[in-house]
N, C-alpha and C. Protein backbone atom coordinates (compact mmCIF):
# COMPACT_ATOMS: atom_id res chain seq x y z
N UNK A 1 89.63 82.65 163.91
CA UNK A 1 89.31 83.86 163.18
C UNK A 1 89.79 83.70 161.74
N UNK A 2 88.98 83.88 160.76
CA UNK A 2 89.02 83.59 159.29
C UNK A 2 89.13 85.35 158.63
N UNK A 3 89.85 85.48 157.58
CA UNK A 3 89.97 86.81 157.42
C UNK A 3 89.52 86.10 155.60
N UNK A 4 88.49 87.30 155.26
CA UNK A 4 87.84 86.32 153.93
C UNK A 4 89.00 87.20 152.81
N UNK A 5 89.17 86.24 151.87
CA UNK A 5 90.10 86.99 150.70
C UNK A 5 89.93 88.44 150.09
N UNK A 6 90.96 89.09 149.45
CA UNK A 6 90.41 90.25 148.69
C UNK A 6 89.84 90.00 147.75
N UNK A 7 89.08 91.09 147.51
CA UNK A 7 88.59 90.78 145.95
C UNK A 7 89.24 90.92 144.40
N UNK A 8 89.06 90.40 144.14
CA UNK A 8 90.07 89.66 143.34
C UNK A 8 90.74 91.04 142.43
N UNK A 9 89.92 91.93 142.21
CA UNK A 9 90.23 93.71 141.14
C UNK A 9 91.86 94.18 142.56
N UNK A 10 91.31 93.97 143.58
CA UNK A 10 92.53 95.14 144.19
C UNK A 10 93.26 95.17 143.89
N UNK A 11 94.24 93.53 144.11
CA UNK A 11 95.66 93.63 143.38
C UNK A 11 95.76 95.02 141.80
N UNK A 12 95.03 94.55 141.19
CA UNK A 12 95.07 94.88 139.59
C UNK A 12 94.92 96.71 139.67
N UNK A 13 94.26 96.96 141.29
CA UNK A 13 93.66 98.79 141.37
C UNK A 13 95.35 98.87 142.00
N UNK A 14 95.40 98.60 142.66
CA UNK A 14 96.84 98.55 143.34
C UNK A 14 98.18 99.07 141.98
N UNK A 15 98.22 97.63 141.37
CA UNK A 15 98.89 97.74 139.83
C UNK A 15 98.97 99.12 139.25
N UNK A 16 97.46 99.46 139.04
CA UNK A 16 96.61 100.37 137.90
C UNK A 16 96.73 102.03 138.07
N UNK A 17 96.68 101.93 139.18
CA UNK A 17 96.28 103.32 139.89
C UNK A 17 97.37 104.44 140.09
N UNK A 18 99.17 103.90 140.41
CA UNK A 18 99.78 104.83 139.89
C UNK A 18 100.39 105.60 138.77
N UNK A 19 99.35 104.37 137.53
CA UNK A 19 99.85 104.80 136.11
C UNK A 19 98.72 105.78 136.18
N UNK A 20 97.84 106.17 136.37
CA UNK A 20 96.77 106.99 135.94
C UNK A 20 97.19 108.26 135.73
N UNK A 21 97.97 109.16 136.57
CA UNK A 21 98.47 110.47 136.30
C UNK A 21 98.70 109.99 134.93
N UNK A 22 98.96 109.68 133.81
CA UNK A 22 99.88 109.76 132.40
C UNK A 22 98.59 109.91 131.83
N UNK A 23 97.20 109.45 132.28
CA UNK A 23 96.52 109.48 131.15
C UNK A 23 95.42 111.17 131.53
N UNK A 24 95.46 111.41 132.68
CA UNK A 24 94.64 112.50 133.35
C UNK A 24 95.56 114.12 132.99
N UNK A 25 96.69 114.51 132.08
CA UNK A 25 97.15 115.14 131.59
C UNK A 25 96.37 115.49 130.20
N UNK A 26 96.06 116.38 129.54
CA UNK A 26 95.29 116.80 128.91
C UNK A 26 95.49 117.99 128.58
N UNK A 27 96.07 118.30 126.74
CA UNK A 27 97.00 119.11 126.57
C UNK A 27 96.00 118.99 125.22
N UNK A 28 96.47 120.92 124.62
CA UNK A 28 95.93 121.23 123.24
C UNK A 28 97.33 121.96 122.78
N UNK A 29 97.88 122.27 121.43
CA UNK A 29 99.17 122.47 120.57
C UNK A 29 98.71 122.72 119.42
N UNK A 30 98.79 124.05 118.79
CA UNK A 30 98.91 124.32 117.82
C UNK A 30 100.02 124.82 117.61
N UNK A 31 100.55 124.10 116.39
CA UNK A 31 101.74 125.27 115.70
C UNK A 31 101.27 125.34 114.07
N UNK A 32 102.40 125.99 113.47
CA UNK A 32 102.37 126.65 112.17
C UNK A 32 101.80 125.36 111.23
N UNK A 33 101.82 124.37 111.42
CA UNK A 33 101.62 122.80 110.05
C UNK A 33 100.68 122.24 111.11
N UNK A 34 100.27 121.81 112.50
CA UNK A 34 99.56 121.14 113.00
C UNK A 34 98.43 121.30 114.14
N UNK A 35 97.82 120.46 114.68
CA UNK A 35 96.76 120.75 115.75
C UNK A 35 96.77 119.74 116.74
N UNK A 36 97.19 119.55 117.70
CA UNK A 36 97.29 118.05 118.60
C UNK A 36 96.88 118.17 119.71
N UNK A 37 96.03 117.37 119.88
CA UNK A 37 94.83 117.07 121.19
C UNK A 37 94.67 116.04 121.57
N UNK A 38 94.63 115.55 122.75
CA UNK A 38 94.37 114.41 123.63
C UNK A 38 95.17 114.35 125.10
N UNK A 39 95.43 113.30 125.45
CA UNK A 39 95.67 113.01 126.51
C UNK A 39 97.27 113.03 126.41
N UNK A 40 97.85 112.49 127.15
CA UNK A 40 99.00 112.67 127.42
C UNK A 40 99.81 111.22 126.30
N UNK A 41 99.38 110.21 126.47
CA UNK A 41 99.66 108.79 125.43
C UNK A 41 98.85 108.80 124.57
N UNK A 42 97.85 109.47 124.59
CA UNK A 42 96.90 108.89 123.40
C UNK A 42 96.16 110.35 123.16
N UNK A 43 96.63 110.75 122.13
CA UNK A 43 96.72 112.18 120.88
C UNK A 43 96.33 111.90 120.06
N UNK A 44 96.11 113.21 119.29
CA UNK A 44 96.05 113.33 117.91
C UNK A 44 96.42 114.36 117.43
N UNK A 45 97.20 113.98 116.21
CA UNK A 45 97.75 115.23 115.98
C UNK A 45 97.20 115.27 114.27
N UNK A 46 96.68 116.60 113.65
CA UNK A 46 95.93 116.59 111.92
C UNK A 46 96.58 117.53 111.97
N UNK A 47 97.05 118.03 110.73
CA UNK A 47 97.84 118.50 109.84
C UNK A 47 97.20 120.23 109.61
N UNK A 48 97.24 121.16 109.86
CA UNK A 48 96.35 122.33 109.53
C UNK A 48 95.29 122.62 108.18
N UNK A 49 96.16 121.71 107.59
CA UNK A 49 95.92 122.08 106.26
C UNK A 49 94.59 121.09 105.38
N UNK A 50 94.92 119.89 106.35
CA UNK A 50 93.66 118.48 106.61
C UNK A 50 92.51 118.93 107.27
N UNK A 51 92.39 120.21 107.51
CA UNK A 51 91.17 120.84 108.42
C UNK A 51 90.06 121.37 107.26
N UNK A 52 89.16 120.86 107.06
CA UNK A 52 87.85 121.50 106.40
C UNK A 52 87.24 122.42 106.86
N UNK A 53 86.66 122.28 108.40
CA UNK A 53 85.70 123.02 108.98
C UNK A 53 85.92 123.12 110.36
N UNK A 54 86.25 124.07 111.44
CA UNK A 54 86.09 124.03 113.11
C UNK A 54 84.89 124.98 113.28
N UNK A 55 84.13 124.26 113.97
CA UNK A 55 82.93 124.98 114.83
C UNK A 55 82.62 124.84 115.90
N UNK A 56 82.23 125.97 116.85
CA UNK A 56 82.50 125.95 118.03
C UNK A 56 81.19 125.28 118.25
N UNK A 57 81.01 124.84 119.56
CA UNK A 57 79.75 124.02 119.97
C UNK A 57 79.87 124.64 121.87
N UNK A 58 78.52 125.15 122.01
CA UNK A 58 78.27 126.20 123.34
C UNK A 58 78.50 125.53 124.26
N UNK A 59 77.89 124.16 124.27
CA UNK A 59 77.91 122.79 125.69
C UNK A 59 77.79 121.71 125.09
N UNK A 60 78.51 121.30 125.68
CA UNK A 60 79.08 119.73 125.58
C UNK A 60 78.67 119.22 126.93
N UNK A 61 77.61 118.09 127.14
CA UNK A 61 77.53 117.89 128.34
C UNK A 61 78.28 115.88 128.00
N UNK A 62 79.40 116.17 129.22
CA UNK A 62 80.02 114.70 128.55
C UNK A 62 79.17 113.06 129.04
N UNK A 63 78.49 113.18 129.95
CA UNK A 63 77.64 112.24 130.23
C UNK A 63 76.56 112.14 129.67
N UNK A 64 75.60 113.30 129.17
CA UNK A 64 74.68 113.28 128.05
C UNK A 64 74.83 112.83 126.86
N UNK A 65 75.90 113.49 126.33
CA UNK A 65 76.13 113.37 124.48
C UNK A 65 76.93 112.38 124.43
N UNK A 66 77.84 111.87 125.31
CA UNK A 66 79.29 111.08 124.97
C UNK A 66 79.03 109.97 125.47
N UNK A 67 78.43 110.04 126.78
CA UNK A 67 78.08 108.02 128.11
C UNK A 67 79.53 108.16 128.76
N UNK A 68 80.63 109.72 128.88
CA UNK A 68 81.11 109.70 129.93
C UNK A 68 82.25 111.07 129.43
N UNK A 69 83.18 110.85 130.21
CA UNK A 69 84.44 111.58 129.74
C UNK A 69 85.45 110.63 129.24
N UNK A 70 86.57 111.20 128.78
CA UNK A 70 87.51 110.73 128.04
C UNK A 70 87.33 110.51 126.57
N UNK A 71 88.34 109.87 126.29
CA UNK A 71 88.09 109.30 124.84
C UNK A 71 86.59 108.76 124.55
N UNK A 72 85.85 109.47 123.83
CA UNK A 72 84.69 108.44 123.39
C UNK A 72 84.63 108.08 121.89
N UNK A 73 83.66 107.27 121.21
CA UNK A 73 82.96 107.20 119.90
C UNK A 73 81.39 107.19 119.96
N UNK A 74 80.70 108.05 118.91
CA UNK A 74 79.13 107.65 119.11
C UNK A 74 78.63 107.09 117.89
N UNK A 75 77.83 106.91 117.43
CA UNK A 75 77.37 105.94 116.51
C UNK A 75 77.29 106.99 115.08
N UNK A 76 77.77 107.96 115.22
CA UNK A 76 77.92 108.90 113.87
C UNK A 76 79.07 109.08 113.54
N UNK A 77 80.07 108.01 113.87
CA UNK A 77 81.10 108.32 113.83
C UNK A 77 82.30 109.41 114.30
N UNK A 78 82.09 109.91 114.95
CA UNK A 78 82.46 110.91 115.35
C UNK A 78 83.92 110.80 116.55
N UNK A 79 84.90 111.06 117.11
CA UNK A 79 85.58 110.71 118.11
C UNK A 79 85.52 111.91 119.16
N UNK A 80 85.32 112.14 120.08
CA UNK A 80 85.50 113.00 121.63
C UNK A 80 86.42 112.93 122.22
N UNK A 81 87.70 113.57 122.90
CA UNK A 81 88.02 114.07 123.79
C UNK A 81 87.29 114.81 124.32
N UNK A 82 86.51 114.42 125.60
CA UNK A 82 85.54 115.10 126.44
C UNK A 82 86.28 115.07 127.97
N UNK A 83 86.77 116.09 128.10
CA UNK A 83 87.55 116.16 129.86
C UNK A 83 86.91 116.79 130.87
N UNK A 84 85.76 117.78 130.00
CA UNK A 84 84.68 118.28 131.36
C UNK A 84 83.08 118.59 130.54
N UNK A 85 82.55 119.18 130.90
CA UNK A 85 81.11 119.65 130.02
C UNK A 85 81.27 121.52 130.24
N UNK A 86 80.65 121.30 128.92
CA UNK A 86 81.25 122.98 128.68
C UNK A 86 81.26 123.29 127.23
N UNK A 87 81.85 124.54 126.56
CA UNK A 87 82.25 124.27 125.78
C UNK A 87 83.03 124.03 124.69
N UNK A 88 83.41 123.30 123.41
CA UNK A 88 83.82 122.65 122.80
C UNK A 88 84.47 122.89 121.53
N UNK A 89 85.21 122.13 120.54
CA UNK A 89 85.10 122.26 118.69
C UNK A 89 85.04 121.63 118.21
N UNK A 90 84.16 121.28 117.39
CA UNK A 90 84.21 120.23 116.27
C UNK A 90 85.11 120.54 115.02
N UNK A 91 85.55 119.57 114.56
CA UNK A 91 86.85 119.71 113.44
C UNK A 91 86.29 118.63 112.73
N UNK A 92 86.59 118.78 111.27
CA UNK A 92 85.95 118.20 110.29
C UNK A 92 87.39 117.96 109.46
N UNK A 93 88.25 117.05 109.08
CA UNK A 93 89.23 116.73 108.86
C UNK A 93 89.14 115.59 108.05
N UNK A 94 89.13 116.16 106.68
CA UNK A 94 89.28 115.53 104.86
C UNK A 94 89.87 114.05 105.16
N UNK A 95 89.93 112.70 104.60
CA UNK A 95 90.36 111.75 104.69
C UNK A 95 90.70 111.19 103.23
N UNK A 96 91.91 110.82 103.25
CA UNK A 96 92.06 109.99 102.16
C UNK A 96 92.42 108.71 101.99
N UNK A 97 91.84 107.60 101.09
CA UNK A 97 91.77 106.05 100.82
C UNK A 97 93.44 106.01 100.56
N UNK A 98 93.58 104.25 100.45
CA UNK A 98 95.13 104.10 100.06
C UNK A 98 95.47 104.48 99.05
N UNK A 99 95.02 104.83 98.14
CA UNK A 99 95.00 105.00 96.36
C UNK A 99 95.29 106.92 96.37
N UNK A 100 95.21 107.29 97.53
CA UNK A 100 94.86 108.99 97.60
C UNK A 100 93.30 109.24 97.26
N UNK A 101 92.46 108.66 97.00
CA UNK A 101 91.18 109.68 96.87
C UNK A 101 90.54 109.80 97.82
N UNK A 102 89.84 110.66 97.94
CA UNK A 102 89.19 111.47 99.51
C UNK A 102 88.26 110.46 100.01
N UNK A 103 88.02 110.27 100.94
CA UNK A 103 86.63 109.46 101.57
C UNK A 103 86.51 110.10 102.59
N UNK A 104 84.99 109.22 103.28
CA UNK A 104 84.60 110.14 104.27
C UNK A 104 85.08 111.04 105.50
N UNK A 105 84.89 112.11 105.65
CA UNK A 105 85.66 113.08 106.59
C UNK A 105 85.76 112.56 107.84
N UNK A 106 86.72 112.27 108.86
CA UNK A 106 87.39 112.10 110.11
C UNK A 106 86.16 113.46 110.87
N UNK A 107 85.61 113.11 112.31
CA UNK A 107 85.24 114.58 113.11
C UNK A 107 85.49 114.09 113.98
N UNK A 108 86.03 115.04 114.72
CA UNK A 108 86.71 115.33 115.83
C UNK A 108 86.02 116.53 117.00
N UNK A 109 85.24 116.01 118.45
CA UNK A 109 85.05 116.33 118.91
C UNK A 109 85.94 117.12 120.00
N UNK A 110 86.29 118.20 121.00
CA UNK A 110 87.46 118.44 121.66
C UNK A 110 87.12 119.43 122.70
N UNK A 111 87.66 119.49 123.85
CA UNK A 111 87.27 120.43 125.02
C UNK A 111 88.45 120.61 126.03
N UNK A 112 88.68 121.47 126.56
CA UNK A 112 89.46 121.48 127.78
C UNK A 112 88.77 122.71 128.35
C-alpha cells in the first residue's frame, strides 16, 4: 500500500492559515488631525487636512469594479479597501513631490 505525497501548498496552508485572523480585522478611525483605514497590518492613515474631496459612492460591487476583495489597485490609479459590496467613499487626497510641490492626487477607495 503506497500512500501518494501531499501536495506540495499544504504544508505552506498549514503555516499560513493561523496568521490570517491579523489580516481579516478591518477597522475605520477618525480623530481630530487624521483618517485611518485598512486592515489590521496594512493601513492607512491621511492627515484631515490632506483631504480634497470625500464622496460617497451607493455600490461598490467588489468582484465587479475591484477582481475581488481586499486591498486592490485598478488601472486609474486608484487604491480599494473593498471588505464587502455595498456602499462606499472615495477620498481624494492632495500629494506632494520631494521638492514640496503638489502632484497628482492619491484616491482612495473604502468600505466596511
Amino acid at each position: 500500500l503506497v500512500f501518494p505525497l501531499p501536495p506540495p501548498w499544504r504544508p505552506l496552508l498549514i503555516l499560513v492559515f493561523p496568521l490570517l485572523p491579523i489580516f481579516w480585522t478591518y477597522q475605520i478611525t477618525i480623530t481630530d488631525t487624521s483618517l485611518t483605514f485598512g486592515y489590521t497590518y496594512a493601513s492607512t492613515t491621511i492627515r484631515l487636512n490632506d483631504i480634497t474631496s470625500a464622496t460617497p459612492i451607493d455600490h461598490v460591487n467588489g468582484l465587479a469594479n475591484w477582481g475581488g476583495w481586499g486591498i486592490r489597485f485598478n488601472l486609474r490609479g486608484e487604491t480599494g479597501y473593498i471588505c464587502k459590496n455595498g456602499s462606499a467613499v472615495k477620498i481624494v487626497v492632495k500629494m506632494n513631490d520631494k521638492n514640496g510641490g503638489e502632484c497628482a492626487p492619491k484616491i482612495h477607495v473604502f468600505n466596511c
